[in-house]
PDB file of N, CA and C in Angstrom:
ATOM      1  N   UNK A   1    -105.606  47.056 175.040  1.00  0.00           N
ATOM      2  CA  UNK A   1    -104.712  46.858 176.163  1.00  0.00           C
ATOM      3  C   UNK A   1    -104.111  45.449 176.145  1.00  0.00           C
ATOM      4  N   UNK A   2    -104.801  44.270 175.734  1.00  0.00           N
ATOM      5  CA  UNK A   2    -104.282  43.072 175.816  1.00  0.00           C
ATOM      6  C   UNK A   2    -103.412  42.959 174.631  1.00  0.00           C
ATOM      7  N   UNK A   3    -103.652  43.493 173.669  1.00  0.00           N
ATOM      8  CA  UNK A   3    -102.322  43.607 172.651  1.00  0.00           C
ATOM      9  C   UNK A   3    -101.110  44.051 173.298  1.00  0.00           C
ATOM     10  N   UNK A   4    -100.860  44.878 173.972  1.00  0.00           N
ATOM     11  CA  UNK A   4    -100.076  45.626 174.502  1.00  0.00           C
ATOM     12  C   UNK A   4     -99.302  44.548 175.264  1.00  0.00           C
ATOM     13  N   UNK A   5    -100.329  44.108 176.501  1.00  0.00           N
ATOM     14  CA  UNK A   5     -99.581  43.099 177.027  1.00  0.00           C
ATOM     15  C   UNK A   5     -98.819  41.916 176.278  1.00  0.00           C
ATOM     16  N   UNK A   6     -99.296  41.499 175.645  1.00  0.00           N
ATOM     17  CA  UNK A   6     -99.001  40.094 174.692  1.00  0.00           C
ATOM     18  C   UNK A   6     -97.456  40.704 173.973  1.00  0.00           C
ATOM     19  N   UNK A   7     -97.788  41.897 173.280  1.00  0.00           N
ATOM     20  CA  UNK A   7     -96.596  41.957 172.265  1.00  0.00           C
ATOM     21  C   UNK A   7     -95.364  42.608 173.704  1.00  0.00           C
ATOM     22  N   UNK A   8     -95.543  42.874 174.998  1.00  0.00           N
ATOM     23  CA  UNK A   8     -94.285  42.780 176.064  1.00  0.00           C
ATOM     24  C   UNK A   8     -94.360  41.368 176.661  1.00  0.00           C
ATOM     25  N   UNK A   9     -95.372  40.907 176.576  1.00  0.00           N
ATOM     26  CA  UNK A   9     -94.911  39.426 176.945  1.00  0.00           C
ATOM     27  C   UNK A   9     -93.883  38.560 175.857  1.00  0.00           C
ATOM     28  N   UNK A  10     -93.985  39.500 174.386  1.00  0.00           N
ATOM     29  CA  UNK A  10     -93.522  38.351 173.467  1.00  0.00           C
ATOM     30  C   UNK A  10     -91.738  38.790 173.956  1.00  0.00           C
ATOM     31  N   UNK A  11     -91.956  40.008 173.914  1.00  0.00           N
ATOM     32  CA  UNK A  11     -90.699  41.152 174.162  1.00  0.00           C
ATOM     33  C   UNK A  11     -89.949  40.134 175.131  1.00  0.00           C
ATOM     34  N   UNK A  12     -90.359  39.902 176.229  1.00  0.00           N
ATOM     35  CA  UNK A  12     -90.068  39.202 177.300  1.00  0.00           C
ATOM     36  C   UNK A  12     -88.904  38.083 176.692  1.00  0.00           C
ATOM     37  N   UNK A  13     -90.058  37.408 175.994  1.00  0.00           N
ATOM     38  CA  UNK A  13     -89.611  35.717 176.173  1.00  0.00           C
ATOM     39  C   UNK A  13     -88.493  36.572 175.113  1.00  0.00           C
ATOM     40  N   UNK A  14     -88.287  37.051 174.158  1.00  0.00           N
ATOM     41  CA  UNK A  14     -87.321  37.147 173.399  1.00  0.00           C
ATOM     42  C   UNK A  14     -86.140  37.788 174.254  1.00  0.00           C
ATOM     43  N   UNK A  15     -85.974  38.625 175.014  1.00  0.00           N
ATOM     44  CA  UNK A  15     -85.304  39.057 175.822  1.00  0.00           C
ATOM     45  C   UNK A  15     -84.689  37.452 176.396  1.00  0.00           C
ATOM     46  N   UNK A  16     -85.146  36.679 176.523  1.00  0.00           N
ATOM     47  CA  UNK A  16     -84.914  35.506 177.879  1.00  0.00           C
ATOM     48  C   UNK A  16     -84.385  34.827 176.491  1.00  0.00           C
ATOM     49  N   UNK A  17     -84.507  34.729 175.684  1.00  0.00           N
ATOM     50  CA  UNK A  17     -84.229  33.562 174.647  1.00  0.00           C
ATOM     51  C   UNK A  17     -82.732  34.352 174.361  1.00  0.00           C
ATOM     52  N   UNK A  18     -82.747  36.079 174.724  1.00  0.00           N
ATOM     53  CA  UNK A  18     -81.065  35.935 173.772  1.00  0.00           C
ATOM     54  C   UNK A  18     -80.457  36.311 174.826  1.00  0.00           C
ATOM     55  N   UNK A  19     -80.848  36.226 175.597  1.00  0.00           N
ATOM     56  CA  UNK A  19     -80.267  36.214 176.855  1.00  0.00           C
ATOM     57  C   UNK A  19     -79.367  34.527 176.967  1.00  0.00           C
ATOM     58  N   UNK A  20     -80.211  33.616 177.255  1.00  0.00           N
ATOM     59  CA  UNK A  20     -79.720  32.179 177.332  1.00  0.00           C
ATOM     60  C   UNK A  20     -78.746  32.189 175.673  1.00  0.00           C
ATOM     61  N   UNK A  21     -78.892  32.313 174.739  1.00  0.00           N
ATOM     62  CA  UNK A  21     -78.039  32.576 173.588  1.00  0.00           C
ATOM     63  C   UNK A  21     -76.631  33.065 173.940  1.00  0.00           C
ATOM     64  N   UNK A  22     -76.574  33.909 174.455  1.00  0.00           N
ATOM     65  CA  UNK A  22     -75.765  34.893 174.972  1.00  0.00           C
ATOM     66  C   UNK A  22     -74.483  34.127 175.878  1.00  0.00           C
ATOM     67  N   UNK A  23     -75.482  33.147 176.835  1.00  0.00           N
ATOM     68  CA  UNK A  23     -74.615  32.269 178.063  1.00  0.00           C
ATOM     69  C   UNK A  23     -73.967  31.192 177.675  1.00  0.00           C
ATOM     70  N   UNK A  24     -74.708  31.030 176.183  1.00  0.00           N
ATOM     71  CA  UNK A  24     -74.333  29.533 175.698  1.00  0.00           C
ATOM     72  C   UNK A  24     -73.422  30.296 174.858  1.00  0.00           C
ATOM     73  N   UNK A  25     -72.778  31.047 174.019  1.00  0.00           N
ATOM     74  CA  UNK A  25     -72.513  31.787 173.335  1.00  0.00           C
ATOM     75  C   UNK A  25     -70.940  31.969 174.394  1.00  0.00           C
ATOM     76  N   UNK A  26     -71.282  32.704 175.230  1.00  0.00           N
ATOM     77  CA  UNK A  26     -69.901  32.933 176.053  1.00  0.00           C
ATOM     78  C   UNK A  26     -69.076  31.361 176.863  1.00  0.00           C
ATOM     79  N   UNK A  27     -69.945  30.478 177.225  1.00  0.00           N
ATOM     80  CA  UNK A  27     -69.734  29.470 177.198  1.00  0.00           C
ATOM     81  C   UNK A  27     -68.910  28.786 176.538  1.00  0.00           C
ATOM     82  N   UNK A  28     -69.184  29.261 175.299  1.00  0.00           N
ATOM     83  CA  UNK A  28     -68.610  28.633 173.924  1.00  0.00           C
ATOM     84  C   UNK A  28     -66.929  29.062 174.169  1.00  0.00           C
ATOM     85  N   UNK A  29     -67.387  30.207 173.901  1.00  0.00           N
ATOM     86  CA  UNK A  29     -66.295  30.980 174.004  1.00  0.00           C
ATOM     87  C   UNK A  29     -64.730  30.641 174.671  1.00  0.00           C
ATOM     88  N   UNK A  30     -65.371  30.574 175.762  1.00  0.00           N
ATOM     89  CA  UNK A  30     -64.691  30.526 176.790  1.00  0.00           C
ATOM     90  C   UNK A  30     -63.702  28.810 176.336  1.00  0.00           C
ATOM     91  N   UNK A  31     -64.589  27.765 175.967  1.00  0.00           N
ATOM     92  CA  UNK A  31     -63.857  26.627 175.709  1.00  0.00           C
ATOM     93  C   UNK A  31     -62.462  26.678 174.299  1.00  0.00           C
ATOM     94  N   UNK A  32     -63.285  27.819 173.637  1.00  0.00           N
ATOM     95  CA  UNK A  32     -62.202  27.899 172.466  1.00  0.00           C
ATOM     96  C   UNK A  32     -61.200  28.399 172.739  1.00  0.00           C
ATOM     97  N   UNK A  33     -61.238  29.556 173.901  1.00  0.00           N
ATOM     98  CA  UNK A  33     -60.370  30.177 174.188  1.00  0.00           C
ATOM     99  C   UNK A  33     -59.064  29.154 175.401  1.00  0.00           C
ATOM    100  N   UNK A  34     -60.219  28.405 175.897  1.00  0.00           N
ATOM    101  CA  UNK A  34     -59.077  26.825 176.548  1.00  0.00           C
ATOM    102  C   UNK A  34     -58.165  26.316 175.614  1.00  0.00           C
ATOM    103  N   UNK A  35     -58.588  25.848 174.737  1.00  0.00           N
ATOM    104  CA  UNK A  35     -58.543  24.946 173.207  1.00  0.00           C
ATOM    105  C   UNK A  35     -57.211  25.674 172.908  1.00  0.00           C
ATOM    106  N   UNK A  36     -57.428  26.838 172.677  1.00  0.00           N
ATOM    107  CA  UNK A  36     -56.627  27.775 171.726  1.00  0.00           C
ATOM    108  C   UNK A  36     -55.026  27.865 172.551  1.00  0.00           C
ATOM    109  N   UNK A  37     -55.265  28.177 174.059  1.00  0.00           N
ATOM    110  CA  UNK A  37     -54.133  28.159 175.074  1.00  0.00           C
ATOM    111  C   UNK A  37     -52.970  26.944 175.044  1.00  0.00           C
ATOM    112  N   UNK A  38     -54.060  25.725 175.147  1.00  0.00           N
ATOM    113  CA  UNK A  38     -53.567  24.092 174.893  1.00  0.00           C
ATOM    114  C   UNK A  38     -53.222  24.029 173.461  1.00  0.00           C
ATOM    115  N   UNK A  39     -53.745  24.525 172.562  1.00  0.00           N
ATOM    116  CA  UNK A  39     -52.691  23.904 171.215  1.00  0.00           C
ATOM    117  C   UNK A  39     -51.905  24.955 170.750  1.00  0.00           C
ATOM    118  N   UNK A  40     -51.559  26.070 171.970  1.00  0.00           N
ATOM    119  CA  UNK A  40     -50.113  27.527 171.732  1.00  0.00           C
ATOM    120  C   UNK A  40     -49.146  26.365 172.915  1.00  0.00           C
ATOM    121  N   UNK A  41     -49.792  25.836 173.534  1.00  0.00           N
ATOM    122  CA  UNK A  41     -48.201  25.277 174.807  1.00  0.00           C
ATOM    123  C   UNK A  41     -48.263  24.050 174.187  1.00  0.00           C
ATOM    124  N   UNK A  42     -49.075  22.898 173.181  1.00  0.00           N
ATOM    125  CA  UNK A  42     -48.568  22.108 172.738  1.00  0.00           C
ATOM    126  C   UNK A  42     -47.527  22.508 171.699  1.00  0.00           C
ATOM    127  N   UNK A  43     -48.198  23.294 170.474  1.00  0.00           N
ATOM    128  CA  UNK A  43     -47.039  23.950 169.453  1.00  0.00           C
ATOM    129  C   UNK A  43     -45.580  24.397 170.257  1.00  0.00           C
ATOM    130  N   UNK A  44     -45.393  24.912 171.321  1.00  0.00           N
ATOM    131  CA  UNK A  44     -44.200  25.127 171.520  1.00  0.00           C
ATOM    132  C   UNK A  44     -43.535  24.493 172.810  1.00  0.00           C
ATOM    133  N   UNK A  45     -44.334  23.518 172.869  1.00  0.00           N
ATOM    134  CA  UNK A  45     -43.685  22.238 173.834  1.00  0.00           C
ATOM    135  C   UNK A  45     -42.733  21.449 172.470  1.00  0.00           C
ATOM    136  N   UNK A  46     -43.079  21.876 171.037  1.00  0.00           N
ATOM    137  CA  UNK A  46     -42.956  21.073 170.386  1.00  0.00           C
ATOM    138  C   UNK A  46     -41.648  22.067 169.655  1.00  0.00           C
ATOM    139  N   UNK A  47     -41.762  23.295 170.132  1.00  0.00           N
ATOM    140  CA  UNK A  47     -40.332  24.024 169.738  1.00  0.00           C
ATOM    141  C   UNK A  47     -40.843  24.933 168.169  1.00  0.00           C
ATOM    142  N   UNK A  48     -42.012  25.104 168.353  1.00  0.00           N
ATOM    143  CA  UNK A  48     -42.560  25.459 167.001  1.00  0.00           C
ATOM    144  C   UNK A  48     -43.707  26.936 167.954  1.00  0.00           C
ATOM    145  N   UNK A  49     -43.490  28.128 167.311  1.00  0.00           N
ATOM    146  CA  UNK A  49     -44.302  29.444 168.187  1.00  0.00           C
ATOM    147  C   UNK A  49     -45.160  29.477 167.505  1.00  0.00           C
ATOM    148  N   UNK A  50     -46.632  30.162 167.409  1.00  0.00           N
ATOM    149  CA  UNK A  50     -47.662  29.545 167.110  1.00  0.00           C
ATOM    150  C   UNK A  50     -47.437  30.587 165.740  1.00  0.00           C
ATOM    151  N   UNK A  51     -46.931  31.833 165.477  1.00  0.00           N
ATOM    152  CA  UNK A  51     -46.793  32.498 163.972  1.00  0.00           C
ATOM    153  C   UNK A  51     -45.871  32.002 163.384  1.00  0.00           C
ATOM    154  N   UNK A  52     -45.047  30.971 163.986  1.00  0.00           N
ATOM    155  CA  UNK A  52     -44.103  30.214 162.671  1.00  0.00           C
ATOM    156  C   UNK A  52     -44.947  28.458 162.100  1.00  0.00           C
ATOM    157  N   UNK A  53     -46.529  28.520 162.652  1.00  0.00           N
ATOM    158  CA  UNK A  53     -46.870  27.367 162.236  1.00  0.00           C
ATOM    159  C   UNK A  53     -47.367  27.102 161.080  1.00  0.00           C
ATOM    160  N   UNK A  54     -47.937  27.806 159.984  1.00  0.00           N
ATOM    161  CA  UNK A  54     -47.827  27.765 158.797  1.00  0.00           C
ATOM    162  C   UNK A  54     -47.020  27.253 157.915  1.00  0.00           C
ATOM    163  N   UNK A  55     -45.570  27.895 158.116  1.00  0.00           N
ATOM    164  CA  UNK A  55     -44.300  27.708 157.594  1.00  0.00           C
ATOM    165  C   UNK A  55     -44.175  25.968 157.908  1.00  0.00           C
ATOM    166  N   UNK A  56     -44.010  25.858 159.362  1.00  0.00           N
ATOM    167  CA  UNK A  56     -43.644  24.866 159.964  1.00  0.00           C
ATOM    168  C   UNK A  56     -44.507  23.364 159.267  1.00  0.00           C
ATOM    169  N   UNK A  57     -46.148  23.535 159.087  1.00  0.00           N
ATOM    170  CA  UNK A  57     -46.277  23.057 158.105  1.00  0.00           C
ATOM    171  C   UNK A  57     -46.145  22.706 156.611  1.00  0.00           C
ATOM    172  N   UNK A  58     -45.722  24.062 156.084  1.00  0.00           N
ATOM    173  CA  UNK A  58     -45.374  24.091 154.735  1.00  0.00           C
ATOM    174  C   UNK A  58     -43.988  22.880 154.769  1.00  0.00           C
ATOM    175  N   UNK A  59     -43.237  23.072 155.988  1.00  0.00           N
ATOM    176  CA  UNK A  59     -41.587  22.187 155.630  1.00  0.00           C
ATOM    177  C   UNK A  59     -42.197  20.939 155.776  1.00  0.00           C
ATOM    178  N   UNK A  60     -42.659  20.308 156.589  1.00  0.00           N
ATOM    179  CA  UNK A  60     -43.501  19.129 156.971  1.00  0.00           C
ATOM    180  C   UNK A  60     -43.823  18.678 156.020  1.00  0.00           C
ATOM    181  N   UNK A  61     -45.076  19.057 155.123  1.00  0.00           N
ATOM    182  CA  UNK A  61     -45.623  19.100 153.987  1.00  0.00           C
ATOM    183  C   UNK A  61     -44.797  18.495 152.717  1.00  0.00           C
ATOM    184  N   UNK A  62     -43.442  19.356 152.976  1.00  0.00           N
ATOM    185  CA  UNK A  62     -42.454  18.836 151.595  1.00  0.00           C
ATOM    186  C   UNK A  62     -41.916  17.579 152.330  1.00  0.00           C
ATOM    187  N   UNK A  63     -41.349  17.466 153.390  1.00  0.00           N
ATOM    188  CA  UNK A  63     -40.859  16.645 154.135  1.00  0.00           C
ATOM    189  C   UNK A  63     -41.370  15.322 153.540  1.00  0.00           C
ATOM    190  N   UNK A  64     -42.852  15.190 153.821  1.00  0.00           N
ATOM    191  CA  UNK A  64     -43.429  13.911 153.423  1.00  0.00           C
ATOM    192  C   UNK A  64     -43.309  13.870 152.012  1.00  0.00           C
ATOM    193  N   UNK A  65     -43.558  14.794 150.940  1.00  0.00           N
ATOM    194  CA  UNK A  65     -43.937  14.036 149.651  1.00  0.00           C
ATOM    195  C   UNK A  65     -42.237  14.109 149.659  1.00  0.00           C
ATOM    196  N   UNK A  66     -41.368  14.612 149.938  1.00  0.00           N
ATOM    197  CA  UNK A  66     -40.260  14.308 149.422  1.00  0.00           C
ATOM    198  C   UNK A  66     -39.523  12.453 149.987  1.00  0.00           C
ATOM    199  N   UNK A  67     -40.134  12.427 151.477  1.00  0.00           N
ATOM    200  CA  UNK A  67     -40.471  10.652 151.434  1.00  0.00           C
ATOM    201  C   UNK A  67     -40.895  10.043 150.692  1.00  0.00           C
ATOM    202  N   UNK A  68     -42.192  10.091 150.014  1.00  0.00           N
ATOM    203  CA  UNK A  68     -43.029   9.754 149.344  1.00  0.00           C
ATOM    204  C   UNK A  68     -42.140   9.250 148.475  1.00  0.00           C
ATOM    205  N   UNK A  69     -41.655  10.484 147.575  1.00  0.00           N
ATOM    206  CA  UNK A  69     -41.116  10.163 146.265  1.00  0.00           C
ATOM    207  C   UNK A  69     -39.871   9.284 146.773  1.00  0.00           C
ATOM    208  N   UNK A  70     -39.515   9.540 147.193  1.00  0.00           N
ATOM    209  CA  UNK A  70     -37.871   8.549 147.770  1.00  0.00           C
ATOM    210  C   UNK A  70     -38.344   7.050 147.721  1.00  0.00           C
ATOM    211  N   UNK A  71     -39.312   7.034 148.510  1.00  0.00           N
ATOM    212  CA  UNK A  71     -40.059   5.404 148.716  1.00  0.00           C
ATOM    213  C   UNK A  71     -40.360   4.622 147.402  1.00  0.00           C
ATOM    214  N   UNK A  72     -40.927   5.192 146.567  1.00  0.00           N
ATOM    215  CA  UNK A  72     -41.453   4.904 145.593  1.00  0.00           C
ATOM    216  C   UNK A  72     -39.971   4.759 144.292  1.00  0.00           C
ATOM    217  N   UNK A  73     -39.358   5.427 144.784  1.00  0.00           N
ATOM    218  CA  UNK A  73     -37.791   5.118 143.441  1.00  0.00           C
ATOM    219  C   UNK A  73     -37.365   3.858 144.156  1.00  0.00           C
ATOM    220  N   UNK A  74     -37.482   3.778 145.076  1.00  0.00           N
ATOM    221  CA  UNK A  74     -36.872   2.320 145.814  1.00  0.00           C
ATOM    222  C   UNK A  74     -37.487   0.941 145.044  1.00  0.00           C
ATOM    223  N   UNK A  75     -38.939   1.361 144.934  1.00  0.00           N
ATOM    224  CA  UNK A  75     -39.990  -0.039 143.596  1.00  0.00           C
ATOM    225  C   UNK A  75     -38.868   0.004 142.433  1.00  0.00           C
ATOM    226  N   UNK A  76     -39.315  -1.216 142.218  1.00  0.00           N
ATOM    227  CA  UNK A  76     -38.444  -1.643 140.982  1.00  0.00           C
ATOM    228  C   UNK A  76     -39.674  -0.929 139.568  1.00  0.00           C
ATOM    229  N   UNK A  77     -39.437  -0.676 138.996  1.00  0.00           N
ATOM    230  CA  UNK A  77     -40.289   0.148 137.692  1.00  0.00           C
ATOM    231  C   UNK A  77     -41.179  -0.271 137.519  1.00  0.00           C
ATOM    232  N   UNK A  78     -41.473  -1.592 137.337  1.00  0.00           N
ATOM    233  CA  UNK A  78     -42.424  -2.503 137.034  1.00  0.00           C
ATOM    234  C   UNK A  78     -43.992  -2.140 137.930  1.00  0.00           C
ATOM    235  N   UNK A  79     -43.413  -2.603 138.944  1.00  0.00           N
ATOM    236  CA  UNK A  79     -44.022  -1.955 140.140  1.00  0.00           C
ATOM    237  C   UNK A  79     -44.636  -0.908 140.679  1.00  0.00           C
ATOM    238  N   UNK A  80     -43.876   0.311 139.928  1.00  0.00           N
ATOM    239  CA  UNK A  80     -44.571   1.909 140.219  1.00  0.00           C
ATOM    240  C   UNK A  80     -45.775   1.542 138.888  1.00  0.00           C
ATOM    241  N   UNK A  81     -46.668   2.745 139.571  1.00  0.00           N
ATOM    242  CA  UNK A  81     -47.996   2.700 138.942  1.00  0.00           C
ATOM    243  C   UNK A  81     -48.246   4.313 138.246  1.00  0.00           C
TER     244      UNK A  81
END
């Protein structure tokens, strides 16, 4: 009989352990899902919708190395490395 009890007492605490898992878990949740809201109205505060942001990085992306390289023809030869 005291087996019995022990292995629903263990039952218990495991019940209570994914239980609290569970709260911290939706918790979570819940902040990513803040997170996620705030950087869809920053992206298109910024004129950019959140399925053209890939792209929007990809142009960015060239944007800079195509600075890059511009900057660097400006060194006199000697100079580039």
């Amino acid at each position: 009989m005291q087996q019995l009890e022990e292995k629903i007492k263990q039952l218990k605490a495991q019940l209570e352990d994914a239980k609290s898992k569970l709260t911290v878990a939706k918790a979570r949740l819940e902040d990513l899902e803040k997170q996620e809201e705030e950087i869809i109205k920053e992206a298109r505060e910024l004129g950019v919708e959140p399925e053209d942001l890939p792209g929007e990085i990809e142009r960015l992306e060239k944007e800079i190395e195509e600075g890059i390289e511009k900057a660097w023809s400006y060194l006199p030869k000697e100079l580039r490395k």
